[in-house]
N, C-alpha and C. Protein backbone atom coordinates (compact mmCIF):
# COMPACT_ATOMS: atom_id res chain seq x y z
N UNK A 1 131.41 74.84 74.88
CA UNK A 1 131.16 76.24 75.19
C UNK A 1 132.46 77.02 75.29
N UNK A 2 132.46 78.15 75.84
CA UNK A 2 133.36 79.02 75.25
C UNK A 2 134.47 79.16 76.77
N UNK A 3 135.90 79.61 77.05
CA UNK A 3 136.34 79.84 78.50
C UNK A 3 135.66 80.53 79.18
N UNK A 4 135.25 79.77 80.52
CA UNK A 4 134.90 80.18 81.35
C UNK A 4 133.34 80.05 81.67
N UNK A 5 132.69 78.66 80.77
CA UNK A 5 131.54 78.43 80.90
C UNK A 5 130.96 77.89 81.79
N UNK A 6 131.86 77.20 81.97
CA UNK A 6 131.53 75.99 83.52
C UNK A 6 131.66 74.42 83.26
N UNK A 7 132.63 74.17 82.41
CA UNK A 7 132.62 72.77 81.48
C UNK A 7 133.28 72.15 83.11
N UNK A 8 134.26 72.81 83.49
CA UNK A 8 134.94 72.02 84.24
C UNK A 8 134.91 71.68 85.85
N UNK A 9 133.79 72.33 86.30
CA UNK A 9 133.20 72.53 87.16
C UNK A 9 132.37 71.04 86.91
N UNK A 10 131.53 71.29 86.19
CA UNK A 10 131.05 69.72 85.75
C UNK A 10 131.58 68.27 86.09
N UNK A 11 132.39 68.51 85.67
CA UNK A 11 133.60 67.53 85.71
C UNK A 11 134.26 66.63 87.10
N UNK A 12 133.97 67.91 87.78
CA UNK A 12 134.44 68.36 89.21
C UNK A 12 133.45 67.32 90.51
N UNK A 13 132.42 68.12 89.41
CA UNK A 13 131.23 67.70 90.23
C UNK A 13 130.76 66.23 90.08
N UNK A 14 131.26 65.04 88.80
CA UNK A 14 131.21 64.17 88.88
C UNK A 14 131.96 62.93 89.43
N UNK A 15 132.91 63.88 89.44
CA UNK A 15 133.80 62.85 90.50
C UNK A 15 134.16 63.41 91.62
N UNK A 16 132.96 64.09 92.30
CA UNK A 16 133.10 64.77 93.50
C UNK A 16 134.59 65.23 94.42
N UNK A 17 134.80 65.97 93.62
CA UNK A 17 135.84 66.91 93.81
C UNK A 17 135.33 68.18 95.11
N UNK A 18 134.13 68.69 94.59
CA UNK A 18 133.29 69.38 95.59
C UNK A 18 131.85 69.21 95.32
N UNK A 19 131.32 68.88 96.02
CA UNK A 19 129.40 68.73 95.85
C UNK A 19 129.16 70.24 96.23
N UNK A 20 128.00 70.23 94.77
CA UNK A 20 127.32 71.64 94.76
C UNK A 20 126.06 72.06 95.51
N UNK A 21 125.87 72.66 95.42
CA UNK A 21 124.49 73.69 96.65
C UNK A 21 123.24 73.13 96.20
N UNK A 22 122.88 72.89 95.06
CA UNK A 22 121.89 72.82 95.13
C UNK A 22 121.86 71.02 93.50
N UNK A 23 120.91 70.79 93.21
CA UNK A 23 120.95 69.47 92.45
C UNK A 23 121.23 68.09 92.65
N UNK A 24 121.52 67.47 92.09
CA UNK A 24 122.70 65.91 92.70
C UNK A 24 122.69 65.67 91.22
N UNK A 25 123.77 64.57 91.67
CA UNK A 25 124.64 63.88 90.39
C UNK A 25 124.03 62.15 90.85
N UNK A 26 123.14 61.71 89.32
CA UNK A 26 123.11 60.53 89.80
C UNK A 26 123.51 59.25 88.78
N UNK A 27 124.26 57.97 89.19
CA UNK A 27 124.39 57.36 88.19
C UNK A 27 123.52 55.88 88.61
N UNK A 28 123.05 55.62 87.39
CA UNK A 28 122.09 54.45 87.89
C UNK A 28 121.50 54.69 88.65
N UNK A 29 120.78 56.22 88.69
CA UNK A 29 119.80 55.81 89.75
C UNK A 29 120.67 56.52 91.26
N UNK A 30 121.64 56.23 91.45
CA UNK A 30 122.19 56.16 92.63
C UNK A 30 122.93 57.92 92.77
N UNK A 31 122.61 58.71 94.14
CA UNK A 31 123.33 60.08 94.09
C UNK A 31 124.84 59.43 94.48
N UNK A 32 125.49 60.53 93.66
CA UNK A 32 126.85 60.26 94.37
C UNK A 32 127.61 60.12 95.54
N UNK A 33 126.88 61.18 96.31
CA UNK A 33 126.94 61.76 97.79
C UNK A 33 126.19 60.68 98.66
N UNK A 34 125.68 59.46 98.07
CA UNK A 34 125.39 58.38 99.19
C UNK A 34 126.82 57.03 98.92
N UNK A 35 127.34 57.31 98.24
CA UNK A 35 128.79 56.30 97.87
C UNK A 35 129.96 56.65 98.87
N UNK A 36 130.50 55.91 99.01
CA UNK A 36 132.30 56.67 99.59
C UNK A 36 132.90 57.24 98.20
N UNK A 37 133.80 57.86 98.40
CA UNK A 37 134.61 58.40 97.44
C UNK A 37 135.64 57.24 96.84
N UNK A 38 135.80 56.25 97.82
CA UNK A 38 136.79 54.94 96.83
C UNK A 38 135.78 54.49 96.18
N UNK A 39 134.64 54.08 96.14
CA UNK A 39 133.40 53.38 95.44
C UNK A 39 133.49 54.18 94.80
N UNK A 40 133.40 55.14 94.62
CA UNK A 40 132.93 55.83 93.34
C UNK A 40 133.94 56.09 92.13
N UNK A 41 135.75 56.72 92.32
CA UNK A 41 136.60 56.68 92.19
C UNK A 41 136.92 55.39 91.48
N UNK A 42 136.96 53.87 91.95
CA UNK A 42 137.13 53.25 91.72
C UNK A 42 136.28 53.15 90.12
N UNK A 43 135.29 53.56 89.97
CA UNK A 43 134.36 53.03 88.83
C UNK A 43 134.90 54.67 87.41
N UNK A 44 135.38 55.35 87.87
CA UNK A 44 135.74 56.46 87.15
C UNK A 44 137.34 56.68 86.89
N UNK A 45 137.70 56.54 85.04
CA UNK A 45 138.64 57.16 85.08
C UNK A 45 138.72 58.91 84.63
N UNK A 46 139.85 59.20 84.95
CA UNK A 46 139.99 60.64 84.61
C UNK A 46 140.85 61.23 83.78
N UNK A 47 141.21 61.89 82.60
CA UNK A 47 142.24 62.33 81.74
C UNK A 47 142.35 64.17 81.71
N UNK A 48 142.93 64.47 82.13
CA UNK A 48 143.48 66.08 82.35
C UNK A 48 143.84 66.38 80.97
N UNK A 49 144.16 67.66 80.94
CA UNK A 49 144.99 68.37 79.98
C UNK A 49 146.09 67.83 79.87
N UNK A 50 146.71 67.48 80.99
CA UNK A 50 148.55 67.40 80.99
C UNK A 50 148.66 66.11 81.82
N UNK A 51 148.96 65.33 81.07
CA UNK A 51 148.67 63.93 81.85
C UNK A 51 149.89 63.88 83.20
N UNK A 52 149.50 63.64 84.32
CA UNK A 52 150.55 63.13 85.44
C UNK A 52 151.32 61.85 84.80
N UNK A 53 153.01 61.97 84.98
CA UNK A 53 153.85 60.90 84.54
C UNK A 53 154.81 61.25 85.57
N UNK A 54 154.84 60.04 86.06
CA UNK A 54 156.14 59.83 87.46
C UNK A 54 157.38 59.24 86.95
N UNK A 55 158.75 59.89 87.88
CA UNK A 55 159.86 58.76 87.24
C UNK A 55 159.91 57.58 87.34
N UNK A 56 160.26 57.34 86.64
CA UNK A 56 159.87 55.52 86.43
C UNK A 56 159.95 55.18 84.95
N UNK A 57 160.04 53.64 84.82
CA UNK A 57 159.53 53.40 83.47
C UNK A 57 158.80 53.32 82.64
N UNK A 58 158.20 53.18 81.96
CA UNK A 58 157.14 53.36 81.20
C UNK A 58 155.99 52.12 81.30
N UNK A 59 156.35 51.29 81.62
CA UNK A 59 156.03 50.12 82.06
C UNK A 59 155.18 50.32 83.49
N UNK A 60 155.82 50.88 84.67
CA UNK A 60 155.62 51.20 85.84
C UNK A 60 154.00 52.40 85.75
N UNK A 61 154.60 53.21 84.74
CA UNK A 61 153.76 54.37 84.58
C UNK A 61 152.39 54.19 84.16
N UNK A 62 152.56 52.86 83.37
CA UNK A 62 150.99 52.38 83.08
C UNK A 62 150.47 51.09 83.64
N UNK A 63 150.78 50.62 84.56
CA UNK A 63 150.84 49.68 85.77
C UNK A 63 149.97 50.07 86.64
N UNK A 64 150.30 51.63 86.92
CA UNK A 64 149.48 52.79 87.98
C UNK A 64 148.37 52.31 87.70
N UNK A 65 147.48 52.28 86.73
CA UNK A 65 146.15 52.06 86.58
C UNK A 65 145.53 51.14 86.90
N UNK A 66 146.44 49.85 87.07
CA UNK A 66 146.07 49.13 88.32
C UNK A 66 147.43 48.05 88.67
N UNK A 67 147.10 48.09 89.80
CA UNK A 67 148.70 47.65 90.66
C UNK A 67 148.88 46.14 90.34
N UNK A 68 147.89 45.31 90.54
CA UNK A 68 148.59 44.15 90.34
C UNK A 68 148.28 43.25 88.94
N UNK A 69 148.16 43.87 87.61
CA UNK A 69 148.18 43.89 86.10
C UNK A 69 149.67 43.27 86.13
N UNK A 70 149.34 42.33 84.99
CA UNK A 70 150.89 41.59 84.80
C UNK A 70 151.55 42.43 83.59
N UNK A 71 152.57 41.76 82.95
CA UNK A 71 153.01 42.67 81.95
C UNK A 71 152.38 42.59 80.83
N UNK A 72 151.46 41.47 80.29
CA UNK A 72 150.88 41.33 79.21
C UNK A 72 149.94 41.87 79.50
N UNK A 73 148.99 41.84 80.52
CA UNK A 73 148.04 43.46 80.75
C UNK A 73 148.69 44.72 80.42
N UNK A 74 149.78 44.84 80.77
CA UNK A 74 150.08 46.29 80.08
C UNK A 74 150.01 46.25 78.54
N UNK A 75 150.93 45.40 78.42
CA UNK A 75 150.94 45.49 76.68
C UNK A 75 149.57 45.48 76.37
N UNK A 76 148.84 44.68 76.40
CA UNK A 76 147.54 44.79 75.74
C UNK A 76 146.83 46.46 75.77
N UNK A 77 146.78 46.74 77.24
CA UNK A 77 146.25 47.94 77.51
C UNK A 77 146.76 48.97 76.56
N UNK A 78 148.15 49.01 76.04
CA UNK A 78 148.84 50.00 75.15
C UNK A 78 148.66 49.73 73.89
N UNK A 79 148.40 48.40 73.38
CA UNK A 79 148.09 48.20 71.98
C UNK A 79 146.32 48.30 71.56
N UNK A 80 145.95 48.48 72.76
CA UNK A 80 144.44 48.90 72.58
C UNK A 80 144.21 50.18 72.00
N UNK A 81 145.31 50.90 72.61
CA UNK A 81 144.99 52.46 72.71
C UNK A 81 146.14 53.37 71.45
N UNK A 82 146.40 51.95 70.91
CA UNK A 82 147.79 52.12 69.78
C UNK A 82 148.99 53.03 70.46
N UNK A 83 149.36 52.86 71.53
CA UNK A 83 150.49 53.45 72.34
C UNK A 83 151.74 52.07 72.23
N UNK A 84 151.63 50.72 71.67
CA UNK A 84 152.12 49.97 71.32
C UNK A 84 153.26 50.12 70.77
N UNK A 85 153.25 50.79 69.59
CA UNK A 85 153.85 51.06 68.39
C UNK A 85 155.09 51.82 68.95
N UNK A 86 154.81 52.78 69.53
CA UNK A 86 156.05 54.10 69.77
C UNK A 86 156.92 53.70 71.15
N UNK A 87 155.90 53.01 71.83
CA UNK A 87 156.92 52.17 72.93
C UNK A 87 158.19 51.11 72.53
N UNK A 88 157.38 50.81 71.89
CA UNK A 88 158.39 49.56 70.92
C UNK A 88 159.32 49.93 70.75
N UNK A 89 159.13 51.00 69.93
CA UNK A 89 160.78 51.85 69.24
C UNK A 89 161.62 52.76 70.36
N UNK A 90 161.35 52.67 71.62
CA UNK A 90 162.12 53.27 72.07
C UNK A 90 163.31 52.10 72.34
N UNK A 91 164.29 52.62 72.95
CA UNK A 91 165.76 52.03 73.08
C UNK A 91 165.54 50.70 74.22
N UNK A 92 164.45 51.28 75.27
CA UNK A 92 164.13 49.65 76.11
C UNK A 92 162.88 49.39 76.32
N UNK A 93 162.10 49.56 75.31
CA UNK A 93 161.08 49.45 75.35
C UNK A 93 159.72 50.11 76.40
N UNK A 94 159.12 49.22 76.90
CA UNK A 94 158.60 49.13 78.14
C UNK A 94 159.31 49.85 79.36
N UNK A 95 160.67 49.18 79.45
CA UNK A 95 161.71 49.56 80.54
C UNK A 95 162.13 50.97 80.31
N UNK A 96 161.84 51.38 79.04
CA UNK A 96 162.62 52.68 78.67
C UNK A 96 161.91 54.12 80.44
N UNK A 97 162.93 54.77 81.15
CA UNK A 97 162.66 55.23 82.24
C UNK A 97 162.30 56.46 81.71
N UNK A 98 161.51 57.59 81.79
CA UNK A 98 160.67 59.13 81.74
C UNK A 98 161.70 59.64 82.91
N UNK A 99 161.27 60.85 82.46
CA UNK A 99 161.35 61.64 83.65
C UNK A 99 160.16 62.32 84.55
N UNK A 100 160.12 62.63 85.56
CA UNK A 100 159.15 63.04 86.18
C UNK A 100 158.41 64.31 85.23
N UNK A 101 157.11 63.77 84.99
CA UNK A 101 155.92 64.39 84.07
C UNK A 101 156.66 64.29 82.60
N UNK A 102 157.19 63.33 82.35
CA UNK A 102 157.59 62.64 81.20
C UNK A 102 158.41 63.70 80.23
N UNK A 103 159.45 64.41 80.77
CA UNK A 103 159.64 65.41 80.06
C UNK A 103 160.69 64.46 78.72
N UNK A 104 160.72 63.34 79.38
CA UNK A 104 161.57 63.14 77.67
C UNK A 104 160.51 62.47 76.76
N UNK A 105 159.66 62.54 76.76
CA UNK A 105 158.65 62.28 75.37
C UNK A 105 157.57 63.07 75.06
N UNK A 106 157.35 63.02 73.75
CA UNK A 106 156.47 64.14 73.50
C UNK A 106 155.02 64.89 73.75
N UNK A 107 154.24 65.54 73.66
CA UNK A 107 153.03 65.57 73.91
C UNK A 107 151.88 64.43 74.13
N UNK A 108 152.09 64.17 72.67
CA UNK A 108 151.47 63.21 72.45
C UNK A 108 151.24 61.83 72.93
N UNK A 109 152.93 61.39 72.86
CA UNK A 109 153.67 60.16 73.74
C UNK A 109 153.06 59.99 75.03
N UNK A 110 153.22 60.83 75.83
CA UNK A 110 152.76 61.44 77.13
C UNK A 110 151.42 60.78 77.27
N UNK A 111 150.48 61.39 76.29
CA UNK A 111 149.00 61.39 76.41
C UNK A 111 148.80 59.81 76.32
N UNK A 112 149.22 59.16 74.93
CA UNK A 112 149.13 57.92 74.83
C UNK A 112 149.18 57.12 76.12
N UNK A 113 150.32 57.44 76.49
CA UNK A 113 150.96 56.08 78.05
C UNK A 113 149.77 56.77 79.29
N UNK A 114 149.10 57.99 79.13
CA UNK A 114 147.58 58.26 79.76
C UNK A 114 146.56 57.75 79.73
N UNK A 115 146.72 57.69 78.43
CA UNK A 115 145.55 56.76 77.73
C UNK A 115 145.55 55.12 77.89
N UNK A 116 146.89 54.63 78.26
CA UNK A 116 146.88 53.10 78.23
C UNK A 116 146.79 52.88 79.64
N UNK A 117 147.48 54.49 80.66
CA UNK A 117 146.73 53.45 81.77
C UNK A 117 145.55 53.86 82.46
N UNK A 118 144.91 54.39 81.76
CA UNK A 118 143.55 54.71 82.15
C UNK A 118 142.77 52.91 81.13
N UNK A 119 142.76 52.91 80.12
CA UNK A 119 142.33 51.92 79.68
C UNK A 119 142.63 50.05 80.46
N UNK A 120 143.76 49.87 81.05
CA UNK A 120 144.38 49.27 81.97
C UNK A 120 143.70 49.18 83.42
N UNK A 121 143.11 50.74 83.80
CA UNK A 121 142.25 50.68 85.01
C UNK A 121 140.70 49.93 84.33
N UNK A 122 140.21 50.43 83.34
CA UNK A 122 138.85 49.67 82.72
C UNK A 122 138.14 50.51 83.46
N UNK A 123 137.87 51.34 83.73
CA UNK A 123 136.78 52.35 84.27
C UNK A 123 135.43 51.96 83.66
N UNK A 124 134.11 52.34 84.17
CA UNK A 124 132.68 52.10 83.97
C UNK A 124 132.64 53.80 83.08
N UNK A 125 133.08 54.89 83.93
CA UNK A 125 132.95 56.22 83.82
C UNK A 125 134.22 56.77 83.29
N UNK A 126 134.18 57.07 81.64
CA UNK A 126 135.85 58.15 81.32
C UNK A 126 135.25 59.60 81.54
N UNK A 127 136.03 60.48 81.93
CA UNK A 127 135.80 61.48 81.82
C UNK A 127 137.54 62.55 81.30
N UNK A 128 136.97 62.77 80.11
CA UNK A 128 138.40 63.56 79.30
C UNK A 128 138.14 65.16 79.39
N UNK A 129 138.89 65.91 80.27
CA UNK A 129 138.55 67.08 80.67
C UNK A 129 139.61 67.71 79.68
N UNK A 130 139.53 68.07 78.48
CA UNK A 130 140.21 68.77 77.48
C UNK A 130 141.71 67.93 77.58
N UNK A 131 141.50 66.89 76.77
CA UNK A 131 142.49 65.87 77.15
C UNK A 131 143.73 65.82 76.17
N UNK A 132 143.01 66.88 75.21
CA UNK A 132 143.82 66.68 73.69
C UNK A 132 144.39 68.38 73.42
N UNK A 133 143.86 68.80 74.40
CA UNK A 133 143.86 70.63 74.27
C UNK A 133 145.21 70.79 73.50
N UNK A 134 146.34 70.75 74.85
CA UNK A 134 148.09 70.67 74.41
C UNK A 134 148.78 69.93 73.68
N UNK A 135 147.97 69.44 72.77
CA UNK A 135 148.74 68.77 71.50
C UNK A 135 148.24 69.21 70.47
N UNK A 136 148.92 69.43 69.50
CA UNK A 136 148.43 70.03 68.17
C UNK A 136 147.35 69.23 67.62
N UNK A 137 146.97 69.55 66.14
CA UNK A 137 146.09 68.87 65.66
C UNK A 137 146.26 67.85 64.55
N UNK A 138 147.78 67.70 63.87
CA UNK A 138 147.98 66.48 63.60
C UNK A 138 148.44 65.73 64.52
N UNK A 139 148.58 65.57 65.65
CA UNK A 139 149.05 64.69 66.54
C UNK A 139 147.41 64.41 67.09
N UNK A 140 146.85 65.31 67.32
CA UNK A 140 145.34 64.26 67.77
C UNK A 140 144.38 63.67 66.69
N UNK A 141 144.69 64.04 65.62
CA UNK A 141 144.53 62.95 65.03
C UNK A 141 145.20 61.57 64.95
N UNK A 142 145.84 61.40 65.19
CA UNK A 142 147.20 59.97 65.31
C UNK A 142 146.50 59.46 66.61
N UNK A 143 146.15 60.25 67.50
CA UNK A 143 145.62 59.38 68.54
C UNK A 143 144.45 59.37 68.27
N UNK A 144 143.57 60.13 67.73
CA UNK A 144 142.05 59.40 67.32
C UNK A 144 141.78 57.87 67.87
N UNK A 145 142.38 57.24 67.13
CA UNK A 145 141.95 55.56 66.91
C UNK A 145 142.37 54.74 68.73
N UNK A 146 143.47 55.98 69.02
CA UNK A 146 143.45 55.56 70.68
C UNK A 146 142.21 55.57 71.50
N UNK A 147 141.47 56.65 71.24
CA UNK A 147 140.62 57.78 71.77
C UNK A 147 138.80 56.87 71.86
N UNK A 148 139.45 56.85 70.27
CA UNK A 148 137.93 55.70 69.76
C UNK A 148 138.12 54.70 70.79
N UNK A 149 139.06 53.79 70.64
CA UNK A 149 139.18 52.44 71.65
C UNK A 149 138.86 52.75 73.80
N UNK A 150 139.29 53.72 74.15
CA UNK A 150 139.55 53.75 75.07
C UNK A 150 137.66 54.05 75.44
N UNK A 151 136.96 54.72 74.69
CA UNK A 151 135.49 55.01 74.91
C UNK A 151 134.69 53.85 74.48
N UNK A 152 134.71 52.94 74.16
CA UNK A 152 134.04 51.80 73.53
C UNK A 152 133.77 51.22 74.62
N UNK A 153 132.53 50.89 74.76
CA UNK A 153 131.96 50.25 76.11
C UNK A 153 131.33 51.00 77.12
N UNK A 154 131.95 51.87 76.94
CA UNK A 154 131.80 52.87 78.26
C UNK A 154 130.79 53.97 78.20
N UNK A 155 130.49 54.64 79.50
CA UNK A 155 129.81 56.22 79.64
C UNK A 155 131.39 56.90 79.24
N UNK A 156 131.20 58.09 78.85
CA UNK A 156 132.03 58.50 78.62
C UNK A 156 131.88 60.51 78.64
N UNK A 157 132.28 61.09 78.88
CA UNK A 157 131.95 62.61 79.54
C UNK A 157 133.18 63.48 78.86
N UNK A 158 133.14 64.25 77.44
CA UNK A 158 134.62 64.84 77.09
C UNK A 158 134.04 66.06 76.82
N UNK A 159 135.07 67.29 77.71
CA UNK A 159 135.09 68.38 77.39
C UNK A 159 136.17 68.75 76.59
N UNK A 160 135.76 69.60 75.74
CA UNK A 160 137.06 69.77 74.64
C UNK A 160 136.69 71.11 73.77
N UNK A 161 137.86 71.83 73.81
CA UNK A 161 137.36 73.37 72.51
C UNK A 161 137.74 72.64 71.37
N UNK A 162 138.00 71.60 71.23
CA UNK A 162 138.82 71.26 69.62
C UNK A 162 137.35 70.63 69.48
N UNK A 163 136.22 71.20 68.60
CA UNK A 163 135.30 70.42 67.92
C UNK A 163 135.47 68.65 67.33
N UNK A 164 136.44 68.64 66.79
CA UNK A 164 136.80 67.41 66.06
C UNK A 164 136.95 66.18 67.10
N UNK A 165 137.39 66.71 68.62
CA UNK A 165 137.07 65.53 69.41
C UNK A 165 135.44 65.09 69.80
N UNK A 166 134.54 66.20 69.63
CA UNK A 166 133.27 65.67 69.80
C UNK A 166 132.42 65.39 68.97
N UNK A 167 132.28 65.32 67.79
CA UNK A 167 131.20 65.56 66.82
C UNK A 167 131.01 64.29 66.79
N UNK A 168 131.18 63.37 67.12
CA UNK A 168 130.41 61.81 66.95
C UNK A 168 129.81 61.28 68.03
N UNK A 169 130.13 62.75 69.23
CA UNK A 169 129.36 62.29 70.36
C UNK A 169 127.67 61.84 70.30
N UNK A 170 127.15 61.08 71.24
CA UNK A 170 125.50 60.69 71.36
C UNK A 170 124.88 62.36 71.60
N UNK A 171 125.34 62.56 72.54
CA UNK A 171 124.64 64.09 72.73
C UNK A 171 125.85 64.90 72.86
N UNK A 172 125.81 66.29 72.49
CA UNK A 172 126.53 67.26 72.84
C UNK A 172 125.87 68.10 73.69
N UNK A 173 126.33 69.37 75.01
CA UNK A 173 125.68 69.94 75.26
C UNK A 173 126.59 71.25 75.72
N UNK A 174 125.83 72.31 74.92
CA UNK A 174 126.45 73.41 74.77
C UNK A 174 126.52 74.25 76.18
N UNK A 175 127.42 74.71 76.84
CA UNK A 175 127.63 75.42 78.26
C UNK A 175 127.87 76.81 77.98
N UNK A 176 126.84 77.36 78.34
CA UNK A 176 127.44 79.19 79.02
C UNK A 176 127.17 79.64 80.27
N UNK A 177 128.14 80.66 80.45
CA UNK A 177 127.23 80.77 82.19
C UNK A 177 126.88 79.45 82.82
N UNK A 178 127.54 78.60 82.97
CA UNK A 178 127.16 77.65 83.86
C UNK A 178 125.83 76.74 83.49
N UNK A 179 125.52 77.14 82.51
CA UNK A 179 123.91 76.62 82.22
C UNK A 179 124.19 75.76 81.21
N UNK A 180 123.49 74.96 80.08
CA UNK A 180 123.20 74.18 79.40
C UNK A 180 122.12 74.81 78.85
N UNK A 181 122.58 75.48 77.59
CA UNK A 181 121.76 76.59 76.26
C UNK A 181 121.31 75.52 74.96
N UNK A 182 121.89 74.79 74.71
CA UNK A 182 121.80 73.99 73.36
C UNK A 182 122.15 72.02 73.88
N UNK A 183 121.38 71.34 73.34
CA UNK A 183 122.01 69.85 73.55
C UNK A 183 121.17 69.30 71.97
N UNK A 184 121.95 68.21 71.74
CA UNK A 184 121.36 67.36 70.52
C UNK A 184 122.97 66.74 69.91
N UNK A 185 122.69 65.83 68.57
CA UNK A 185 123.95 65.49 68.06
C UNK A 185 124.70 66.80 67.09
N UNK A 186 125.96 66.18 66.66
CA UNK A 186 126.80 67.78 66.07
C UNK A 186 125.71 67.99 64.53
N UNK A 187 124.68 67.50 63.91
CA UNK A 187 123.93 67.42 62.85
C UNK A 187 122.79 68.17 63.28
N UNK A 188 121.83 67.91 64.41
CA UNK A 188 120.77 68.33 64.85
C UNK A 188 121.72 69.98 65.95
N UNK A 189 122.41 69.88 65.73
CA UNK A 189 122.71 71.57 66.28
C UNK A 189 123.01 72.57 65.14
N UNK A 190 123.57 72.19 64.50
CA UNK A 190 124.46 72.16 63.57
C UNK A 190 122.98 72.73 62.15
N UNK A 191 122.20 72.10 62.36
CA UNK A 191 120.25 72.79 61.69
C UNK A 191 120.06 73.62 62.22
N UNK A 192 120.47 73.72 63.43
CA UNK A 192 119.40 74.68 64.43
C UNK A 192 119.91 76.28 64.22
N UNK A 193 121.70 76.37 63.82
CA UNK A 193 122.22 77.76 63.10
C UNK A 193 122.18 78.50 64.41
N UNK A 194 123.00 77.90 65.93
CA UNK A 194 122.64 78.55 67.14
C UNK A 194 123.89 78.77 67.96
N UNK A 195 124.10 79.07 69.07
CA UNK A 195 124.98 79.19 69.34
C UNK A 195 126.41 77.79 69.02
N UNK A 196 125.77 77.01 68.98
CA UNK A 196 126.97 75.95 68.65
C UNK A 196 127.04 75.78 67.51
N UNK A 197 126.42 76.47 66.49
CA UNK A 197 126.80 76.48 65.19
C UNK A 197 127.95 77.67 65.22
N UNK A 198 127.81 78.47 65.44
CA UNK A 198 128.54 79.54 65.54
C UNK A 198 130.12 79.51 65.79
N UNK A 199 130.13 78.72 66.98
CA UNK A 199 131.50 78.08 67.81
C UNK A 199 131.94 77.58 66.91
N UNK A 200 131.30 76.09 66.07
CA UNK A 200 132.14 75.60 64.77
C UNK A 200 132.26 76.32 63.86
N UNK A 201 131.39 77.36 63.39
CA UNK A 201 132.16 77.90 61.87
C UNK A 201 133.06 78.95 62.37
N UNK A 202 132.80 79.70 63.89
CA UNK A 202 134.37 80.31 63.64
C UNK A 202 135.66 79.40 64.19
N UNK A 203 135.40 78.50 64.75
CA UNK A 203 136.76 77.54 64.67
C UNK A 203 137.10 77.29 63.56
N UNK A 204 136.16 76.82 62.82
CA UNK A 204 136.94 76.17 61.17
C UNK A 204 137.74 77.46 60.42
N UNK A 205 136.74 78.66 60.78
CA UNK A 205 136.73 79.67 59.76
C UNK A 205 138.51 79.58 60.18
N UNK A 206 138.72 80.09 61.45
CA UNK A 206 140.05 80.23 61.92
C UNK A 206 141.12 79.17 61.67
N UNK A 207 140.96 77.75 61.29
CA UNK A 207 141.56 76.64 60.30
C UNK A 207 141.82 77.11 59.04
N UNK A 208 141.05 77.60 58.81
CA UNK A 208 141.17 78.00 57.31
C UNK A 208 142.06 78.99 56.91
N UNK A 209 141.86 80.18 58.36
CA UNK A 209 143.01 81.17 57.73
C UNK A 209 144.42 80.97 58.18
N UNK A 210 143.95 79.77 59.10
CA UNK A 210 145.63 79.51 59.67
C UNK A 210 146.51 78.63 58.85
């Protein structure tokens, strides 16, 4: 849906950030609001716009996702999510140290070592709250095949204006005003010539002239 629909409010509301007035959120059956917040937390990871990166090494940074992972858990976790590759080539690898919110690597870089330690935690629940927004669009493609891996298995919950991260979703569901106007796959909306048709042909249209 479009800014300011209520995508992220959603979001909010599933990993109880704030419980709303009226409805519930239930998984398996179960409302959220009868769990503690570590029970629940524990079973959910989360991916922002701008991934949090602490000083430290890079190693350390995807460790976070869970504390007592050895080092071949990390590696694995990063070659899952193809964050493997670009670690490698740095000057110490693994050891190579960031700076606080990773200002010495790139967008993308960034997102990846997000992506490995969210994959590293193994969450039941991903939830990618416009996770790819601040990176261009040949760079989210390069992480695609991260993106694919890190959702395999899982529930998985992605808000995103970049169409191209959702169209293979099971269901899509279109948000305005806070409501839910349109749901089905990007094919069965995509017939219907409705508001989420609309959203994709003027995104593309705007690809096209850009």
């Amino acid at each position: 849906g479009p800014t300011g629909a209520g995508k992220a409010p959603i979001a909010s509301r599933l990993s109880r950030f704030y419980d709303g007035d009226s409805g519930s959120v239930r998984i398996d059956g179960h409302d959220v609001r009868d769990v503690t917040l570590a029970s629940l937390r524990r079973q959910m990871g989360v991916m922002l716009q701008e991934p949090f990166l602490f000083a430290g090494s890079i190693r350390d940074n995807i460790r976070y996702g869970r504390l007592d992972a050895t080092d071949a858990d990390v590696e694995r976790a990063a070659r899952a999510v193809d964050a493997h590759g670009f670690i490698s080539a740095l000057p110490d690898g693994y050891d190579t140290i960031v700076q606080e919110r990773g200002s010495t690597l790139s967008a993308g870089q960034r997102q990846l070592v997000a992506f490995a330690r969210v994959m590293l935690a193994d969450p039941r629940i991903l939830v990618l709250d416009e996770a790819t927004s601040s990176i261009d669009t040949a760079t989210e493609r390069a992480l695609q095949a991260g993106i694919r891996h890190l959702m395999t298995g899982r529930t998985s919950f992605v808000i995103a204006h970049r169409l191209s991260t959702i169209e293979d979703a099971d269901l899509i569901c279109y948000v305005d005003h806070g409501r839910i106007l349109e749901r089905g796959t990007h094919a069965e909306l995509m017939a219907r010539h409705g508001a989420y048709w609309r959203l994709v042909d003027a995104q593309y249209a705007s690809m096209r002239r850009g």
